[in-house]
PDB file of N, CA and C in Angstrom:
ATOM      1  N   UNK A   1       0.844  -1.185   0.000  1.00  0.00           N
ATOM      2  CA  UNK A   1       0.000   0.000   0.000  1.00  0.00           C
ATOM      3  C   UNK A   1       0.888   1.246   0.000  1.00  0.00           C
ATOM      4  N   UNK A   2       0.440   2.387  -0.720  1.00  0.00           N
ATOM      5  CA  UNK A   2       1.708   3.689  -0.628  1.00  0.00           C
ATOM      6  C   UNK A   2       1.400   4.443   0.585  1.00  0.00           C
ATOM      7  N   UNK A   3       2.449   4.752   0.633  1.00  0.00           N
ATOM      8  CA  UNK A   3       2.169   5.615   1.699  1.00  0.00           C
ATOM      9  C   UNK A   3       1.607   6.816   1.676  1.00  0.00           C
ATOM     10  N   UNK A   4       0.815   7.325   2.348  1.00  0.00           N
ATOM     11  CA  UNK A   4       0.299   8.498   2.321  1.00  0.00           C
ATOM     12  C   UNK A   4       0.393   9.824   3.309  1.00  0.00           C
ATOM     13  N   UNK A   5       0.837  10.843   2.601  1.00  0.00           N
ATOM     14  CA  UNK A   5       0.612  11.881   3.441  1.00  0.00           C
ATOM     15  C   UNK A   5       0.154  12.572   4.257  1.00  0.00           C
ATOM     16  N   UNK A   6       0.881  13.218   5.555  1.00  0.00           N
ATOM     17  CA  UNK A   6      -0.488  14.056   6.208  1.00  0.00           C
ATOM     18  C   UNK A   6      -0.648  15.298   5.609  1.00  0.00           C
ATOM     19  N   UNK A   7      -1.067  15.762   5.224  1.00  0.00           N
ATOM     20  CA  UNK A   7      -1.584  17.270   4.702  1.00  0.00           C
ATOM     21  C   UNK A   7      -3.022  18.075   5.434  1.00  0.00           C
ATOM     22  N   UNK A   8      -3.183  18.604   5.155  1.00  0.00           N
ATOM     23  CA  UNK A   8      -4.282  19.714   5.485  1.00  0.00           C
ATOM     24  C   UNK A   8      -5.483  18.655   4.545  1.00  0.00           C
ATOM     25  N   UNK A   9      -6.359  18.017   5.198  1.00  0.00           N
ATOM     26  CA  UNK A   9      -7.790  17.343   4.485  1.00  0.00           C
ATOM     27  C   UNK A   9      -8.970  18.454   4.552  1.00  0.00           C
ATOM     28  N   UNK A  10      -8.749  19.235   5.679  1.00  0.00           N
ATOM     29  CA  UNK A  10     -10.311  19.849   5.293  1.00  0.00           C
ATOM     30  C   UNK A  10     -10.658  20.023   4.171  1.00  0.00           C
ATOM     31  N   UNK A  11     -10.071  21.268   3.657  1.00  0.00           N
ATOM     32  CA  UNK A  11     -10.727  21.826   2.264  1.00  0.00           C
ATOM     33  C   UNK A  11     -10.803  21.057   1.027  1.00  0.00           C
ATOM     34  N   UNK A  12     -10.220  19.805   0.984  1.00  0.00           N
ATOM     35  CA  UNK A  12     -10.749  18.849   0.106  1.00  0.00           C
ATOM     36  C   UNK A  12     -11.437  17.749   0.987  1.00  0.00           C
ATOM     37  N   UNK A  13     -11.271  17.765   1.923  1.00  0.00           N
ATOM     38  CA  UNK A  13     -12.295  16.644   2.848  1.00  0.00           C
ATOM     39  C   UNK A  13     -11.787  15.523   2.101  1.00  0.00           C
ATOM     40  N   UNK A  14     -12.464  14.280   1.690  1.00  0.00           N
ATOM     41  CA  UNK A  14     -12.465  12.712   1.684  1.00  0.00           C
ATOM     42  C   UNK A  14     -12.191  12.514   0.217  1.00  0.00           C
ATOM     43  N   UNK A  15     -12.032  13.494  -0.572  1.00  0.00           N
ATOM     44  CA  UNK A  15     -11.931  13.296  -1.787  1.00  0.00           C
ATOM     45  C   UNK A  15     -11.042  13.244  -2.729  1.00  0.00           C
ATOM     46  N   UNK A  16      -9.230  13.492  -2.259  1.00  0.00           N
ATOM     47  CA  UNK A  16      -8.437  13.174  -2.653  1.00  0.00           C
ATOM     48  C   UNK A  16      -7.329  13.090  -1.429  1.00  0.00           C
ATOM     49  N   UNK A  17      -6.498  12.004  -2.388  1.00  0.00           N
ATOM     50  CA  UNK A  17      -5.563  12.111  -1.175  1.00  0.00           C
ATOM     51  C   UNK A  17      -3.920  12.073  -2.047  1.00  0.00           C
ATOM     52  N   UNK A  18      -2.736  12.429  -1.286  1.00  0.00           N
ATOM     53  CA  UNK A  18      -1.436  12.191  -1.650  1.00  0.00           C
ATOM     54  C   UNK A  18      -0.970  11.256  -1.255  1.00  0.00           C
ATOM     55  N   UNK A  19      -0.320  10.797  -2.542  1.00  0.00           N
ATOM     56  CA  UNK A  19       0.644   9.789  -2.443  1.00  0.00           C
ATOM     57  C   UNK A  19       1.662   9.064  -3.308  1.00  0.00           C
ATOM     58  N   UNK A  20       1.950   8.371  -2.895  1.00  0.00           N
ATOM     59  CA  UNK A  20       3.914   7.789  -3.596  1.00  0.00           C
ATOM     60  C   UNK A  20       2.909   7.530  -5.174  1.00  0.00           C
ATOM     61  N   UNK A  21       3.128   8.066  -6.320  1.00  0.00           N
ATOM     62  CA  UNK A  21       3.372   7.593  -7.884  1.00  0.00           C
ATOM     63  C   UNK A  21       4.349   6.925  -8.432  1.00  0.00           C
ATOM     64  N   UNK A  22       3.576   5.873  -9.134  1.00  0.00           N
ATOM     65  CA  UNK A  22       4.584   4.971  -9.483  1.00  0.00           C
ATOM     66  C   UNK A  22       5.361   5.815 -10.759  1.00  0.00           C
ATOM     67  N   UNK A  23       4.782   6.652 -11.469  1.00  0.00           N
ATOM     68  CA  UNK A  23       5.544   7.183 -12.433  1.00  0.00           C
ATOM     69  C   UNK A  23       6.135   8.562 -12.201  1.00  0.00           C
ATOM     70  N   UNK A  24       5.430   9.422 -11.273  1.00  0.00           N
ATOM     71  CA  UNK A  24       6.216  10.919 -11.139  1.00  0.00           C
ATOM     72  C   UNK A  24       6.826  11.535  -9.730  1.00  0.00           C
ATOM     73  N   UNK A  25       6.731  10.257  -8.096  1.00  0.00           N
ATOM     74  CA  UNK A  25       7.381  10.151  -7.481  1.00  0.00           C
ATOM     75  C   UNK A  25       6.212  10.117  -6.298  1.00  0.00           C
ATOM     76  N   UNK A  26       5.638  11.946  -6.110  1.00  0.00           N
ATOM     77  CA  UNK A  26       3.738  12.266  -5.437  1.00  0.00           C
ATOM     78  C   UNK A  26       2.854  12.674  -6.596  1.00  0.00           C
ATOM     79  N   UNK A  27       2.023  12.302  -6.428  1.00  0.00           N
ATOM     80  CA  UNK A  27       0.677  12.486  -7.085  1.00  0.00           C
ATOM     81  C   UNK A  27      -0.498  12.772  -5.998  1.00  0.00           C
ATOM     82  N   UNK A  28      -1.626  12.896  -6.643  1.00  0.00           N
ATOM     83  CA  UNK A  28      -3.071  13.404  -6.100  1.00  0.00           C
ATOM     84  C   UNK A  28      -3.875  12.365  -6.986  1.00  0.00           C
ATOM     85  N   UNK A  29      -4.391  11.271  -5.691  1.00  0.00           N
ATOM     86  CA  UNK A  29      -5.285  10.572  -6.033  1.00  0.00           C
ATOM     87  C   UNK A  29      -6.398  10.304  -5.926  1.00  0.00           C
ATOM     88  N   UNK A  30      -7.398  10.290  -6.848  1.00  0.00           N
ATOM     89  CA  UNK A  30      -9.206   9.839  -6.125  1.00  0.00           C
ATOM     90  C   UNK A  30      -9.198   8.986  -5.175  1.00  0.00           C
ATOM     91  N   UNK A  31     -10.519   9.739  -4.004  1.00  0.00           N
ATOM     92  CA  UNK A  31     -10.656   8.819  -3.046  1.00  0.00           C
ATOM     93  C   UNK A  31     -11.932   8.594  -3.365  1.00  0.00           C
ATOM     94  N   UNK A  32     -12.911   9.277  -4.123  1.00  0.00           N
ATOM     95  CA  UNK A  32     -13.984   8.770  -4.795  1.00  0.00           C
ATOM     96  C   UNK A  32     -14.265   9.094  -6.070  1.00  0.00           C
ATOM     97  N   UNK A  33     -15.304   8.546  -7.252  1.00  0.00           N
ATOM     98  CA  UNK A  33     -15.556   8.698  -8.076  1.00  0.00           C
ATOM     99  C   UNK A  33     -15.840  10.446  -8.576  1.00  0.00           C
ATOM    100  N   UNK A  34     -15.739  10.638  -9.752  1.00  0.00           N
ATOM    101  CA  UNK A  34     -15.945  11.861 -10.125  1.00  0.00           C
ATOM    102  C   UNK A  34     -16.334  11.354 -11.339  1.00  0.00           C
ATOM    103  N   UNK A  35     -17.626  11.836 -11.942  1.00  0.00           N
ATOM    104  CA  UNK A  35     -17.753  12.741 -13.306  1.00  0.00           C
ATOM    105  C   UNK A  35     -16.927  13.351 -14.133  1.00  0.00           C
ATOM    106  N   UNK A  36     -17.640  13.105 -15.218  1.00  0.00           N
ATOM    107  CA  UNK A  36     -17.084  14.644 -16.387  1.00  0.00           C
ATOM    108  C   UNK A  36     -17.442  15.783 -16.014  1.00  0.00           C
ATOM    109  N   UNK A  37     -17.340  16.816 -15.307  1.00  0.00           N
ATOM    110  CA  UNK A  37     -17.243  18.535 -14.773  1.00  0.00           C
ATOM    111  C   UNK A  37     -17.267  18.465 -13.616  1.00  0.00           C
ATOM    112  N   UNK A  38     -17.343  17.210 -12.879  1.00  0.00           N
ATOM    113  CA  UNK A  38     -17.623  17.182 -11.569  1.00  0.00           C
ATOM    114  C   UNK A  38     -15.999  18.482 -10.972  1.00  0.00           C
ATOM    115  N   UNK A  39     -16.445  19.067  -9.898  1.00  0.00           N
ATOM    116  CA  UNK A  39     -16.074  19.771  -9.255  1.00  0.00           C
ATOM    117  C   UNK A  39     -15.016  18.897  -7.896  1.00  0.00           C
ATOM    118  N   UNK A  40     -13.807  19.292  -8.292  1.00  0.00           N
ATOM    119  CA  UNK A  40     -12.478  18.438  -7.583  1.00  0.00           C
ATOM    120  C   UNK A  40     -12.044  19.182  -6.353  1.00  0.00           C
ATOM    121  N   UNK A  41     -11.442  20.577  -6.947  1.00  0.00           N
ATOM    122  CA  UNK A  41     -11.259  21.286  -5.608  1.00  0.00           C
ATOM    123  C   UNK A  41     -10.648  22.149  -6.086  1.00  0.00           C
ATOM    124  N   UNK A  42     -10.251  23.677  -5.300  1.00  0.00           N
ATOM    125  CA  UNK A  42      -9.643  24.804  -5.390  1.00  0.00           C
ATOM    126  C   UNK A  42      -7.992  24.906  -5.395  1.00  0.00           C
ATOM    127  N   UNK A  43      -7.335  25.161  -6.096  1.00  0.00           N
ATOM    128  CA  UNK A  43      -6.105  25.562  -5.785  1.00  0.00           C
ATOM    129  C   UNK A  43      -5.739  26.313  -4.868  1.00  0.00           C
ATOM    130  N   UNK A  44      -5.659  26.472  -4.027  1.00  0.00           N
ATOM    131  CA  UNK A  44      -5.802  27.195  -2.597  1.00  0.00           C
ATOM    132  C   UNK A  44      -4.360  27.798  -2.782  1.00  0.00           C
ATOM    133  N   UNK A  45      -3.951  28.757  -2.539  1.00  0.00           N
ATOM    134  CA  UNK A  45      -2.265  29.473  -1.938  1.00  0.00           C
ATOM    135  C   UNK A  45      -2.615  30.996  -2.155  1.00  0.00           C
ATOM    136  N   UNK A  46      -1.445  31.382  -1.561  1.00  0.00           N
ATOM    137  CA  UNK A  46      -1.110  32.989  -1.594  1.00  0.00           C
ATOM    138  C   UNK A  46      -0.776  33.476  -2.828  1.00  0.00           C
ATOM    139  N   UNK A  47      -0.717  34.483  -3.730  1.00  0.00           N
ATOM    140  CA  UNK A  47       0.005  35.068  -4.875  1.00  0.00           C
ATOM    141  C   UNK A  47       1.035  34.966  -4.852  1.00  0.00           C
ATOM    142  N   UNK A  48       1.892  34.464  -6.174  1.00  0.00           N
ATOM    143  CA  UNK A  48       2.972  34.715  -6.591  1.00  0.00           C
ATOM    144  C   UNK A  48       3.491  35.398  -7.521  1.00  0.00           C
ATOM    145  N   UNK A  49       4.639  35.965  -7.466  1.00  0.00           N
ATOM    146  CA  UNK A  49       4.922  36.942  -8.264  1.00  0.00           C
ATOM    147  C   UNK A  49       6.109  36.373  -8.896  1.00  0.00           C
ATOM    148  N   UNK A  50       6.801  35.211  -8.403  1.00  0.00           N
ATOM    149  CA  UNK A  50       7.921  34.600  -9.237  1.00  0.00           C
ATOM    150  C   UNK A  50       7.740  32.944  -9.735  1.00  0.00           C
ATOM    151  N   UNK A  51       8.447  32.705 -10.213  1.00  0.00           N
ATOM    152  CA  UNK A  51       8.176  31.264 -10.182  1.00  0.00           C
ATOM    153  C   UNK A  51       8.963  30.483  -9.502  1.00  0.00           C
ATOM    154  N   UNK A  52       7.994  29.388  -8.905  1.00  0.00           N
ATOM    155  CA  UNK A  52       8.365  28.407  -7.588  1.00  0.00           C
ATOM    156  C   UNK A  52       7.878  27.491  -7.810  1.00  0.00           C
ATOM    157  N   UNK A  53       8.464  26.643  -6.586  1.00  0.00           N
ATOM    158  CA  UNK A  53       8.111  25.093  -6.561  1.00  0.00           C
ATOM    159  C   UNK A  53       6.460  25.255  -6.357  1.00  0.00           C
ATOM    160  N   UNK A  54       5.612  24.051  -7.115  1.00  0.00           N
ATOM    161  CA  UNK A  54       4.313  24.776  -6.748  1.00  0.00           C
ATOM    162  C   UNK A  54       3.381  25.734  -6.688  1.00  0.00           C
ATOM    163  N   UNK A  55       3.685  26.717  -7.576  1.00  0.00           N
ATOM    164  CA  UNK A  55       3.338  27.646  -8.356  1.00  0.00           C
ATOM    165  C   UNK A  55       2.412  27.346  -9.683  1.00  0.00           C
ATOM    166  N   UNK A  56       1.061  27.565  -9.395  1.00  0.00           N
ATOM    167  CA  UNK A  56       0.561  27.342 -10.400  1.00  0.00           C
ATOM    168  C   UNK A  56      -0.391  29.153 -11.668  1.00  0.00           C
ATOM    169  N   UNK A  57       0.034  28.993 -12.983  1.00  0.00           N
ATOM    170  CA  UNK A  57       0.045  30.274 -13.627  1.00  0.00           C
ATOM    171  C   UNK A  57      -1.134  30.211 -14.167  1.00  0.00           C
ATOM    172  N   UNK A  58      -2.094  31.165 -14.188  1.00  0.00           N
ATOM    173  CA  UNK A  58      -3.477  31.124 -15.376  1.00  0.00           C
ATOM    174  C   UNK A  58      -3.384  32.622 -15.917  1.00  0.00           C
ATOM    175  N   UNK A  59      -3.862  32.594 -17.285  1.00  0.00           N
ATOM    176  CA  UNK A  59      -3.728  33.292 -18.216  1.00  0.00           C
ATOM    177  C   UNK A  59      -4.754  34.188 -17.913  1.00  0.00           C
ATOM    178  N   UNK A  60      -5.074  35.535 -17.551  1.00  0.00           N
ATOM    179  CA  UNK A  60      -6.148  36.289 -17.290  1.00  0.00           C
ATOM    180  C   UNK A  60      -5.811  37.296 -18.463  1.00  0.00           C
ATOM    181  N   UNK A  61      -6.572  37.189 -19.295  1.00  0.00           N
ATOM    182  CA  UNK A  61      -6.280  37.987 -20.945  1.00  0.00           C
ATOM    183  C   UNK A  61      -5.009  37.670 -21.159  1.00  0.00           C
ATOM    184  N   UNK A  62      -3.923  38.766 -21.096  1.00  0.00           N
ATOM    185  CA  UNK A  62      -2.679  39.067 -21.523  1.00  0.00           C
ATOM    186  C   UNK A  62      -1.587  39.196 -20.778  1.00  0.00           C
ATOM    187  N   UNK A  63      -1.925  38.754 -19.148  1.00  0.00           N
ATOM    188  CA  UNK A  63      -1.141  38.590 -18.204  1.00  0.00           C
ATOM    189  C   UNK A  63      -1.095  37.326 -17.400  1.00  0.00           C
ATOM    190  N   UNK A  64      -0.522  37.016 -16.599  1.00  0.00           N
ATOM    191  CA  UNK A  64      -0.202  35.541 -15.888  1.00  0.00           C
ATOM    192  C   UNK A  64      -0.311  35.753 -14.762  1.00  0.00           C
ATOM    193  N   UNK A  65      -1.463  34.559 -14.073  1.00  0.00           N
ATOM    194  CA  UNK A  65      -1.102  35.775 -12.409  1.00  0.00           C
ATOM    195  C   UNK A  65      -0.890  33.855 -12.005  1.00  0.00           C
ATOM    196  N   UNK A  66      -0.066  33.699 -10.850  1.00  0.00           N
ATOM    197  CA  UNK A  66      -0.013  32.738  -9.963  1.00  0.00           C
ATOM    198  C   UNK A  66      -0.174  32.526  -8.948  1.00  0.00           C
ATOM    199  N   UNK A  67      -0.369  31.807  -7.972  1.00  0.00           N
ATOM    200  CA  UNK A  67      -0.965  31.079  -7.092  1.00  0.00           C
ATOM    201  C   UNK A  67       0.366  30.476  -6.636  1.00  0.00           C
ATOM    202  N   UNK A  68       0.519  30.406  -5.503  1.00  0.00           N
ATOM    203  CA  UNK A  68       1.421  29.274  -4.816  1.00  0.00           C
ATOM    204  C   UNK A  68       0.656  28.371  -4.282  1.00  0.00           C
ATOM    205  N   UNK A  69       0.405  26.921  -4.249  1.00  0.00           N
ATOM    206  CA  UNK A  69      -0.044  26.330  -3.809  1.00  0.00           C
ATOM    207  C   UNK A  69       0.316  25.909  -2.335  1.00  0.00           C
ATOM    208  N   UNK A  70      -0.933  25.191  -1.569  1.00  0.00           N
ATOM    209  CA  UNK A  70      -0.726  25.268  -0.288  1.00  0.00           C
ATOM    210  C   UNK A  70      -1.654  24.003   0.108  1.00  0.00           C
ATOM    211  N   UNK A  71      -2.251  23.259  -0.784  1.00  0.00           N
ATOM    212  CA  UNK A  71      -3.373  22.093  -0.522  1.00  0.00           C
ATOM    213  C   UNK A  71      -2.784  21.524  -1.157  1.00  0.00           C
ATOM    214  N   UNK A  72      -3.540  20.063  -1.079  1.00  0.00           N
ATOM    215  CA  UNK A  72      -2.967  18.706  -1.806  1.00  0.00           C
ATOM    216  C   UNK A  72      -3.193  18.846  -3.337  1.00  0.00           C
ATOM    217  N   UNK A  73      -3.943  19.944  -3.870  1.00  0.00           N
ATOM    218  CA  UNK A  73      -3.495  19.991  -5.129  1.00  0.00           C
ATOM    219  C   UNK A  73      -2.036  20.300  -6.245  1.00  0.00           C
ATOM    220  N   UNK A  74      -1.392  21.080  -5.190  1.00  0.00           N
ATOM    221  CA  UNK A  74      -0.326  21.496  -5.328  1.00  0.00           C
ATOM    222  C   UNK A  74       0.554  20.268  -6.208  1.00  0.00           C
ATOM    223  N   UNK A  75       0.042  19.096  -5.545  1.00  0.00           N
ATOM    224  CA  UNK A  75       0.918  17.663  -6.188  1.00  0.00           C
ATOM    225  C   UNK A  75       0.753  17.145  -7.472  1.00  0.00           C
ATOM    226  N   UNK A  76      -0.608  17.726  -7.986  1.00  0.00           N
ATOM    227  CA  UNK A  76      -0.726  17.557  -9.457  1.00  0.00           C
ATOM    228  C   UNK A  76       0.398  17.249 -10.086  1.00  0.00           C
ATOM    229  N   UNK A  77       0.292  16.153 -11.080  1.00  0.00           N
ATOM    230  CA  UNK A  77       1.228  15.663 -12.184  1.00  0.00           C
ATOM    231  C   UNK A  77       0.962  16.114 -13.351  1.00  0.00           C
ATOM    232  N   UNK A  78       1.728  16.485 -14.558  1.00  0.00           N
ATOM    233  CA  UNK A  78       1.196  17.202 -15.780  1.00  0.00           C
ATOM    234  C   UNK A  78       0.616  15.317 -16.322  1.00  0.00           C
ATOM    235  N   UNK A  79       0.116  15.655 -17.789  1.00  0.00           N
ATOM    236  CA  UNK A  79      -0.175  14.808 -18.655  1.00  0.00           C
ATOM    237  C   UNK A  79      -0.298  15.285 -19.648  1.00  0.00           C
ATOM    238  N   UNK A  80      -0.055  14.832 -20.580  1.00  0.00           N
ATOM    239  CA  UNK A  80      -0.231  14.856 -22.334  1.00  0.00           C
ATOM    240  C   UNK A  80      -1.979  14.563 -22.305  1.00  0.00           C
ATOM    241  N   UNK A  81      -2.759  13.643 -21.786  1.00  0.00           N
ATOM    242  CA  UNK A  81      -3.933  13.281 -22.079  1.00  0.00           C
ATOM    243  C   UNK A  81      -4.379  13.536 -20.157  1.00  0.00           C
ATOM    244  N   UNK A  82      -4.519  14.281 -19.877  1.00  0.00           N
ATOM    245  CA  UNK A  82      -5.156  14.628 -18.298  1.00  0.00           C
ATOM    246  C   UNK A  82      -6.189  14.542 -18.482  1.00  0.00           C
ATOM    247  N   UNK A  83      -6.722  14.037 -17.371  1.00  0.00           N
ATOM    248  CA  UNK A  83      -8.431  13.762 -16.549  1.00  0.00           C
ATOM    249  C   UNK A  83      -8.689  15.052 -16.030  1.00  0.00           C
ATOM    250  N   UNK A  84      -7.870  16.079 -15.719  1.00  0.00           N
ATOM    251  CA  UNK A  84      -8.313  17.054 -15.287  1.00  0.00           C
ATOM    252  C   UNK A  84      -8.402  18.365 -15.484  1.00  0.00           C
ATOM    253  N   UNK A  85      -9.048  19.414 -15.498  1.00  0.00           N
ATOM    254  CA  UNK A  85      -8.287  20.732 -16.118  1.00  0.00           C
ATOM    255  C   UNK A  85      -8.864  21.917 -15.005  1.00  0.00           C
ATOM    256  N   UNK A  86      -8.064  22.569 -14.715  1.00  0.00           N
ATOM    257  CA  UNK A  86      -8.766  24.147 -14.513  1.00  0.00           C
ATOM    258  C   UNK A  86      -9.328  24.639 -14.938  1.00  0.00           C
ATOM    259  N   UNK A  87     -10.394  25.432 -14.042  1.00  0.00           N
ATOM    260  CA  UNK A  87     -11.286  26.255 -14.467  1.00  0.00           C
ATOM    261  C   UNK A  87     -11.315  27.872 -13.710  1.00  0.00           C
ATOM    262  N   UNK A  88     -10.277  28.840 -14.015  1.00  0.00           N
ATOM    263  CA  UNK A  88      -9.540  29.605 -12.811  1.00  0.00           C
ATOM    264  C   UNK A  88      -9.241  28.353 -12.020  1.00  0.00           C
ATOM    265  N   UNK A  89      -9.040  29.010 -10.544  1.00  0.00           N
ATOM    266  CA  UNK A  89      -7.962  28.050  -9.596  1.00  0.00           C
ATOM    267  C   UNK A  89      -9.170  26.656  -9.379  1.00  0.00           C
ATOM    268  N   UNK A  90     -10.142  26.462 -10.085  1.00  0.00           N
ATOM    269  CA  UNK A  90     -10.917  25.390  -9.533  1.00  0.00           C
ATOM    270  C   UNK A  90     -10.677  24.120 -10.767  1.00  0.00           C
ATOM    271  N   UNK A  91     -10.398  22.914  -9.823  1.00  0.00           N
ATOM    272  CA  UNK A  91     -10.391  21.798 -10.607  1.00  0.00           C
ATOM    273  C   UNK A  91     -11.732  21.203 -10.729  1.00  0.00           C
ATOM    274  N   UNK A  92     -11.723  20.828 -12.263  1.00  0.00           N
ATOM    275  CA  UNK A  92     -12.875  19.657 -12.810  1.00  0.00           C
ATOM    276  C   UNK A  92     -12.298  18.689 -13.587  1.00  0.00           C
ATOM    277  N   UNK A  93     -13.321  17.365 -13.153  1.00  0.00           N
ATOM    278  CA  UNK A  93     -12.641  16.272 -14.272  1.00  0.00           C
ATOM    279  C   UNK A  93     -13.220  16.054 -15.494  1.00  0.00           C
ATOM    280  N   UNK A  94     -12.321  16.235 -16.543  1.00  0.00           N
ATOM    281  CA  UNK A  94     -12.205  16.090 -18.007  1.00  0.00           C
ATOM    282  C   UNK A  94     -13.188  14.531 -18.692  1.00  0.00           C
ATOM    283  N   UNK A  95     -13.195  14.145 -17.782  1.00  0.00           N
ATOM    284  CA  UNK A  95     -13.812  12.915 -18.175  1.00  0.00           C
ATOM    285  C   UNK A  95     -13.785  11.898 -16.802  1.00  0.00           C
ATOM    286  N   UNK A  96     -14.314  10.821 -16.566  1.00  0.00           N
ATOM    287  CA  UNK A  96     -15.030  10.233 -15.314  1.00  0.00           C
ATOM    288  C   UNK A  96     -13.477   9.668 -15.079  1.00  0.00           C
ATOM    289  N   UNK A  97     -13.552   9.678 -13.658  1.00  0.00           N
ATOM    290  CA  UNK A  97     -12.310   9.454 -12.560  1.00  0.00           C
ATOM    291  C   UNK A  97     -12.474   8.362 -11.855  1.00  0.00           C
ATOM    292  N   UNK A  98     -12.222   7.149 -11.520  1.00  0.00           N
ATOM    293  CA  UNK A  98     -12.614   6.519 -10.337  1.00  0.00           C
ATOM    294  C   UNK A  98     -11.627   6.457  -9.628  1.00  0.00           C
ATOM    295  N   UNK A  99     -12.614   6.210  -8.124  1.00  0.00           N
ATOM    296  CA  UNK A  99     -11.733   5.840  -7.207  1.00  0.00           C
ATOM    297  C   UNK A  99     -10.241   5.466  -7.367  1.00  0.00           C
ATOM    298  N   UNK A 100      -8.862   5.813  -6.582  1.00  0.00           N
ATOM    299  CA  UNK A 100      -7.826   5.048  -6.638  1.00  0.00           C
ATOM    300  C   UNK A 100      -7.157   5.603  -8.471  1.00  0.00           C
ATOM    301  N   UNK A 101      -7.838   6.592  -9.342  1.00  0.00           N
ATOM    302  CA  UNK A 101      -7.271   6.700 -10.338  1.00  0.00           C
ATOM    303  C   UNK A 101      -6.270   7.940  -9.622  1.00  0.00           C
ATOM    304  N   UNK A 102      -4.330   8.352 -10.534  1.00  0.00           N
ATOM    305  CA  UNK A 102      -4.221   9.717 -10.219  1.00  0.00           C
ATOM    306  C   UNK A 102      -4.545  10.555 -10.943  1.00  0.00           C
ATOM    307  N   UNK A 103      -5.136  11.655 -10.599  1.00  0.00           N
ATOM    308  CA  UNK A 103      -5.421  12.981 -10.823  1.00  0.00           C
ATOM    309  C   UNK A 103      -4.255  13.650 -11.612  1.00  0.00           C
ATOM    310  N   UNK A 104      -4.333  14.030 -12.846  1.00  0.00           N
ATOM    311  CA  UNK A 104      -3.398  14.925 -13.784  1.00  0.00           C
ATOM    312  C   UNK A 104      -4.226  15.985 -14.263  1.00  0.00           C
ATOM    313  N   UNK A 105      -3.376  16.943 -14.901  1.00  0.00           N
ATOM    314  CA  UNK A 105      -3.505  18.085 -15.665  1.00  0.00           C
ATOM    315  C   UNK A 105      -2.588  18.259 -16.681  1.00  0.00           C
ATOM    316  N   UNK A 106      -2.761  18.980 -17.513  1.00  0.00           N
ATOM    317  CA  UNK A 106      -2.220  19.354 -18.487  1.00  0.00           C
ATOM    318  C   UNK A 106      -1.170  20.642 -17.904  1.00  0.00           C
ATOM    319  N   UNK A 107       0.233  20.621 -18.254  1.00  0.00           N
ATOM    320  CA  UNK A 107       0.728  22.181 -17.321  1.00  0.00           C
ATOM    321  C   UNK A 107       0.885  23.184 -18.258  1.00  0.00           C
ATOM    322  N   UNK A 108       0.926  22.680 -19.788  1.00  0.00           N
ATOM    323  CA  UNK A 108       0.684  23.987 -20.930  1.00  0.00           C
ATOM    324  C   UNK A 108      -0.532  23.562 -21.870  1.00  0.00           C
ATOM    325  N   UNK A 109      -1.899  23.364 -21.243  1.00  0.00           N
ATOM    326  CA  UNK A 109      -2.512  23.147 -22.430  1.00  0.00           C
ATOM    327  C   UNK A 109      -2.489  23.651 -23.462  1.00  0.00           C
ATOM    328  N   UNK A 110      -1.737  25.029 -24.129  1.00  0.00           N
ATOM    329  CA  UNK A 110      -1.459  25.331 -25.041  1.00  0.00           C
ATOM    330  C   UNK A 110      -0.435  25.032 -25.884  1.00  0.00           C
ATOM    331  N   UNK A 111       0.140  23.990 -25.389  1.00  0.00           N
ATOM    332  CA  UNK A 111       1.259  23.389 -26.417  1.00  0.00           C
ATOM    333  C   UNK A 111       1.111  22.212 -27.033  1.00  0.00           C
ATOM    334  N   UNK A 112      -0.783  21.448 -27.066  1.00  0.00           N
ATOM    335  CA  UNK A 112      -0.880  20.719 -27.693  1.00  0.00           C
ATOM    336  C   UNK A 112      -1.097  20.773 -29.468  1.00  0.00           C
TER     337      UNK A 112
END
């Protein structure tokens, strides 16, 4: 069984958790099923103004504003084909998730 992290659960409560990836080292994994748009959770952190570990960037028109992450989303893994995408700092899944699947994103969807 991997091991799993303690982190901050409230603000995602029962619905994902961290842990050892067999392919990118930590990941963010379902602890229950999700939908296609179903609603995952917030990128939670303070503003950033540089780039950092955990730093996540969204395009607001013609500028980049970031987020430092501070929740278990922060562990997101990129993917070429992700289950998941942003919507501003809020995650939804791209297509149905189950239980025990990990949670990815795309980190330039514009470079497909």
């Amino acid at each position: 069984m991997p091991k799993t992290k303690a982190l901050n659960r409230t603000k995602l409560g029962n619905k994902v958790e961290v842990r050892t990836s067999d392919e990118y080292g930590t990941g963010v994994f379902a602890l229950i099923d999700f939908d296609k748009d179903d609603y995952i959770g917030t990128y939670e952190g303070e503003r950033a103004k540089n780039n950092s570990k955990f730093v996540l960037w969204l395009v607001d028109g013609k500028r980049q504003i970031g987020r430092r992450g501070t929740n278990e989303l922060r562990f997101l893994n990129h993917s070429r084909k992700p289950n998941s995408e942003f919507r501003d700092w809020d995650l939804h899944a791209r297509k149905k998730i189950r239980a025990g699947d990990e949670i990815t994103f795309d980190y330039d969807p514009t470079s497909s």
